[in-house]
C-alpha atoms as a PDB file:
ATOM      1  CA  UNK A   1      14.434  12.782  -4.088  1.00  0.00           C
ATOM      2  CA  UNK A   2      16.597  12.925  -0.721  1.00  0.00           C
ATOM      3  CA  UNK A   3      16.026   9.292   1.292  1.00  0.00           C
ATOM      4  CA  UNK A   4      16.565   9.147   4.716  1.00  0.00           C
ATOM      5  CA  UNK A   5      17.619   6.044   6.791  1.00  0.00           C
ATOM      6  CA  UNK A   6      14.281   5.828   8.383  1.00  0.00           C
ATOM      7  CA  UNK A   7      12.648   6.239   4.728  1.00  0.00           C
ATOM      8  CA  UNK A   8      14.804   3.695   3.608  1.00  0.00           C
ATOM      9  CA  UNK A   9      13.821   1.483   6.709  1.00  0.00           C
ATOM     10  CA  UNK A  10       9.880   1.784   6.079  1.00  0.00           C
ATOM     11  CA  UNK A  11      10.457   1.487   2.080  1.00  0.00           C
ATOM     12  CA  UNK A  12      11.543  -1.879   2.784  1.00  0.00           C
ATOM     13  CA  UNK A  13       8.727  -2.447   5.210  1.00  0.00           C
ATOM     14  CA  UNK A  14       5.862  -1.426   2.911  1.00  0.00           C
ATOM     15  CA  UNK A  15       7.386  -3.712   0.281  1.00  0.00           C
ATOM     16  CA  UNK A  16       8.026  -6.327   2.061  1.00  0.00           C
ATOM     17  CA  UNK A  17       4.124  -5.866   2.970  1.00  0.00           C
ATOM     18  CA  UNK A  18       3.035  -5.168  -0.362  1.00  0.00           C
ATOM     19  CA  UNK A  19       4.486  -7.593  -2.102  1.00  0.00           C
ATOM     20  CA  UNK A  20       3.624 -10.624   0.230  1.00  0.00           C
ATOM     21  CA  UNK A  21       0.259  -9.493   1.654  1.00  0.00           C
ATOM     22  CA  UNK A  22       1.716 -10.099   5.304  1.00  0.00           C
ATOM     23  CA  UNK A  23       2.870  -7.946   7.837  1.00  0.00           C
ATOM     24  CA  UNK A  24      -0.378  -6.091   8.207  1.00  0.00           C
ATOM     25  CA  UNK A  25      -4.218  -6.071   6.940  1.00  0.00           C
ATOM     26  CA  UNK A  26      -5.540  -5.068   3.683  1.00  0.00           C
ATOM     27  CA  UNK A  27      -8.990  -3.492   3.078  1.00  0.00           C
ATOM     28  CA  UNK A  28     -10.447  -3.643  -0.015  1.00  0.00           C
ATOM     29  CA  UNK A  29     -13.372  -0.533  -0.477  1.00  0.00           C
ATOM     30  CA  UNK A  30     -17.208  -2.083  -1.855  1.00  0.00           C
ATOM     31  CA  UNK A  31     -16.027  -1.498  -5.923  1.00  0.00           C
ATOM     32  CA  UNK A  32     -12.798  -3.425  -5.658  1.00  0.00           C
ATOM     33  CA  UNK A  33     -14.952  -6.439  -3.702  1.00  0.00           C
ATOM     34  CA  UNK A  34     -17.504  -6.129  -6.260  1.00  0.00           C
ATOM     35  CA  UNK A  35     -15.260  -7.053  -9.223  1.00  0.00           C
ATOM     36  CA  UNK A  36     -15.042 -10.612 -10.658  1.00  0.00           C
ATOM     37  CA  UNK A  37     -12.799 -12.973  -9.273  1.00  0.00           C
ATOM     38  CA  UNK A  38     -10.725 -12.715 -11.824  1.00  0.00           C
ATOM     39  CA  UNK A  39     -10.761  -9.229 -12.563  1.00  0.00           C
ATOM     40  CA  UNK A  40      -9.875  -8.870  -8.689  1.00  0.00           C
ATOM     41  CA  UNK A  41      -6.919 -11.516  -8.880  1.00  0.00           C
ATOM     42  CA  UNK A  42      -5.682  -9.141 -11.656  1.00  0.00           C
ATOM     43  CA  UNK A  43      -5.271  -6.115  -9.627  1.00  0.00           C
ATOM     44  CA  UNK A  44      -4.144  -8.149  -6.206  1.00  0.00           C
ATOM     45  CA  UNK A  45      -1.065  -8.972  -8.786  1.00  0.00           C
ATOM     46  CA  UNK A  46      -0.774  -5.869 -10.139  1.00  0.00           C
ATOM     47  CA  UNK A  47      -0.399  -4.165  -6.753  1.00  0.00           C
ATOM     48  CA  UNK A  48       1.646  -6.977  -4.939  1.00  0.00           C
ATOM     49  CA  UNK A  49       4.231  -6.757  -7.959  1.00  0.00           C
ATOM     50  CA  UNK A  50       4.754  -3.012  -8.611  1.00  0.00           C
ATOM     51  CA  UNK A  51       7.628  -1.222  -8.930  1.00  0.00           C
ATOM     52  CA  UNK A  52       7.292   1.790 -11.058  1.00  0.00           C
ATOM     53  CA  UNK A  53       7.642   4.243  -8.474  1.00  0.00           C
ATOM     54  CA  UNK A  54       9.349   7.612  -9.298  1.00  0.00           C
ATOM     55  CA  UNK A  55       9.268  11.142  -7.645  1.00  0.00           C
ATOM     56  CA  UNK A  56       5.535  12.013  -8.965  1.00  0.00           C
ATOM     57  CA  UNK A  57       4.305   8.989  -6.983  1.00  0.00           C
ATOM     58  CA  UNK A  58       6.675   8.696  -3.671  1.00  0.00           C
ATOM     59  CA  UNK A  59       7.739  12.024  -2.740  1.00  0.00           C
ATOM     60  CA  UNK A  60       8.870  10.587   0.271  1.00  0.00           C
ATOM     61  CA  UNK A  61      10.487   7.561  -0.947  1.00  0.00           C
ATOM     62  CA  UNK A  62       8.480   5.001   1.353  1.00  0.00           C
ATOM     63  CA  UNK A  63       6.534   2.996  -1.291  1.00  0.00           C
ATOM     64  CA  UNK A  64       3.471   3.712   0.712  1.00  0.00           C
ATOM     65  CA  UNK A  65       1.162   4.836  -2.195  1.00  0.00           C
ATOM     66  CA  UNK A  66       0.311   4.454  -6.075  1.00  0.00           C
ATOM     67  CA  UNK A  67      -1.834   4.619  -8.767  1.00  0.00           C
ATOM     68  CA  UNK A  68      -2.353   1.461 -11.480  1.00  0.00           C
ATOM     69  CA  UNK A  69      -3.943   0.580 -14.148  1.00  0.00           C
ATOM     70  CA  UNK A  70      -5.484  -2.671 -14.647  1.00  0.00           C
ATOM     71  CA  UNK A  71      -7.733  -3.894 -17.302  1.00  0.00           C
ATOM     72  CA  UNK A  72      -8.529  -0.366 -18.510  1.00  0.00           C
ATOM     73  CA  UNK A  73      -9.749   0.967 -14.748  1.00  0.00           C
ATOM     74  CA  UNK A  74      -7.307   2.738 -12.814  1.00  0.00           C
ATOM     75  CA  UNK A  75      -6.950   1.827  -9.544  1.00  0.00           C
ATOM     76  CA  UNK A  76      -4.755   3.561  -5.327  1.00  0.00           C
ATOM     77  CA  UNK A  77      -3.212   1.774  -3.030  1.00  0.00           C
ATOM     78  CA  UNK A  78      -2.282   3.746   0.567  1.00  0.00           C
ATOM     79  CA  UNK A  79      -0.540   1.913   3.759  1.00  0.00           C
ATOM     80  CA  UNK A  80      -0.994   3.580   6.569  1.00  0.00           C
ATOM     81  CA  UNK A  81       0.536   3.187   9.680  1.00  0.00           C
ATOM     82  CA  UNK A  82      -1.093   2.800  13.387  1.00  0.00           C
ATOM     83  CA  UNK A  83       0.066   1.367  16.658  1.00  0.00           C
ATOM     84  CA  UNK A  84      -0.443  -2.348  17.280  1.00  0.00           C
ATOM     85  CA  UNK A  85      -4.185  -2.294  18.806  1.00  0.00           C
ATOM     86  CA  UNK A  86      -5.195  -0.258  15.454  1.00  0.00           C
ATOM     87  CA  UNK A  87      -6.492   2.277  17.664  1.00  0.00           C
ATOM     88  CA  UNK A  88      -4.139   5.395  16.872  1.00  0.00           C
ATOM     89  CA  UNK A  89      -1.398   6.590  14.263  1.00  0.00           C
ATOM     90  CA  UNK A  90       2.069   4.862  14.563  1.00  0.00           C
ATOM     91  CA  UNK A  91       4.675   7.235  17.095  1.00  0.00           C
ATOM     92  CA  UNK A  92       7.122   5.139  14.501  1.00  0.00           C
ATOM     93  CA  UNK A  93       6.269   3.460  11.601  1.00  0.00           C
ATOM     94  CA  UNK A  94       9.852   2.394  10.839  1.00  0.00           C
ATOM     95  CA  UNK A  95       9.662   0.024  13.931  1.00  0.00           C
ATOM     96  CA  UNK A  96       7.312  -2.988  12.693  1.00  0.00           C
ATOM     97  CA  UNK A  97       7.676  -4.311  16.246  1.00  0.00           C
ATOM     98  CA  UNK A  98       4.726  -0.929  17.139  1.00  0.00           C
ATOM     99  CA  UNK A  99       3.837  -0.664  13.813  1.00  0.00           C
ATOM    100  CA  UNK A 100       0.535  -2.444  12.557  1.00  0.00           C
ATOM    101  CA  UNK A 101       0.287  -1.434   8.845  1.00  0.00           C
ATOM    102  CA  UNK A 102      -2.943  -1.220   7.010  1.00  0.00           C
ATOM    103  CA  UNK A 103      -3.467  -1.369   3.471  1.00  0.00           C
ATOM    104  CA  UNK A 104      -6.337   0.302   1.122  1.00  0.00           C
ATOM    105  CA  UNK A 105      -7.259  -0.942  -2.398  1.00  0.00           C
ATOM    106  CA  UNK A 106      -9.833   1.360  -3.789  1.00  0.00           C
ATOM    107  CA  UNK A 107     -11.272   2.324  -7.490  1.00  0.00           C
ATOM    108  CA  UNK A 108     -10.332   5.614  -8.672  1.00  0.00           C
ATOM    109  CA  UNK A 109     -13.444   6.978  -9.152  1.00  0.00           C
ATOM    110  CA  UNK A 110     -13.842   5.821  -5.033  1.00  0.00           C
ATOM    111  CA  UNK A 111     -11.304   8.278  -4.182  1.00  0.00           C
END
């Protein structure tokens, strides 16, 4: 996998997001808010701490997307990247100062 400075750049922004929960919003779809507390702390873990990312999962080397497994279900994660106002795609998402990123925890069979 060839890495480019501005793939390097928004790697560390998506993990920085990821693994902290701040720098943007996360959306969770209706089968990941309808599992049990602690079924659901489970997963936010799983997804704020992983790391297993290879070229199957991150073509593009940006951390911006991955499947888990957690407690037998597997589970995606996507950031996306818009403007500020959440209105329109991000012109740059290596430039967190236009960049509002968005995060999606879904089910797999929601996909």
């Amino acid at each position: 996998m060839k890495v480019n400075g501005t793939s390097t750049r928004i790697r560390a922004l998506n993990d920085a997001f990821r693994s902290s929960f701040n720098g943007g919003q996360i959306y969770l779809t209706s089968g990941v808010a309808a599992l049990e507390p602690a079924g659901k702390a489970r997963l936010l873990e799983a997804v704020r701490t992983f790391t297993d990312f290879d070229e199957g999962n991150d073509p593009h080397g940006e951390h911006d997307f991955a499947s888990i497994e957690v407690d037998g279900e597997n589970y995606f994660f996507k950031i996306d990247y818009y403007d500020i106002d959440i209105r329109y795609l991000a012109d740059d998402p290596s430039d967190p100062q236009h960049t509002r990123r968005v995060m999606t925890i879904m089910c797999g069979a929601e996909y």
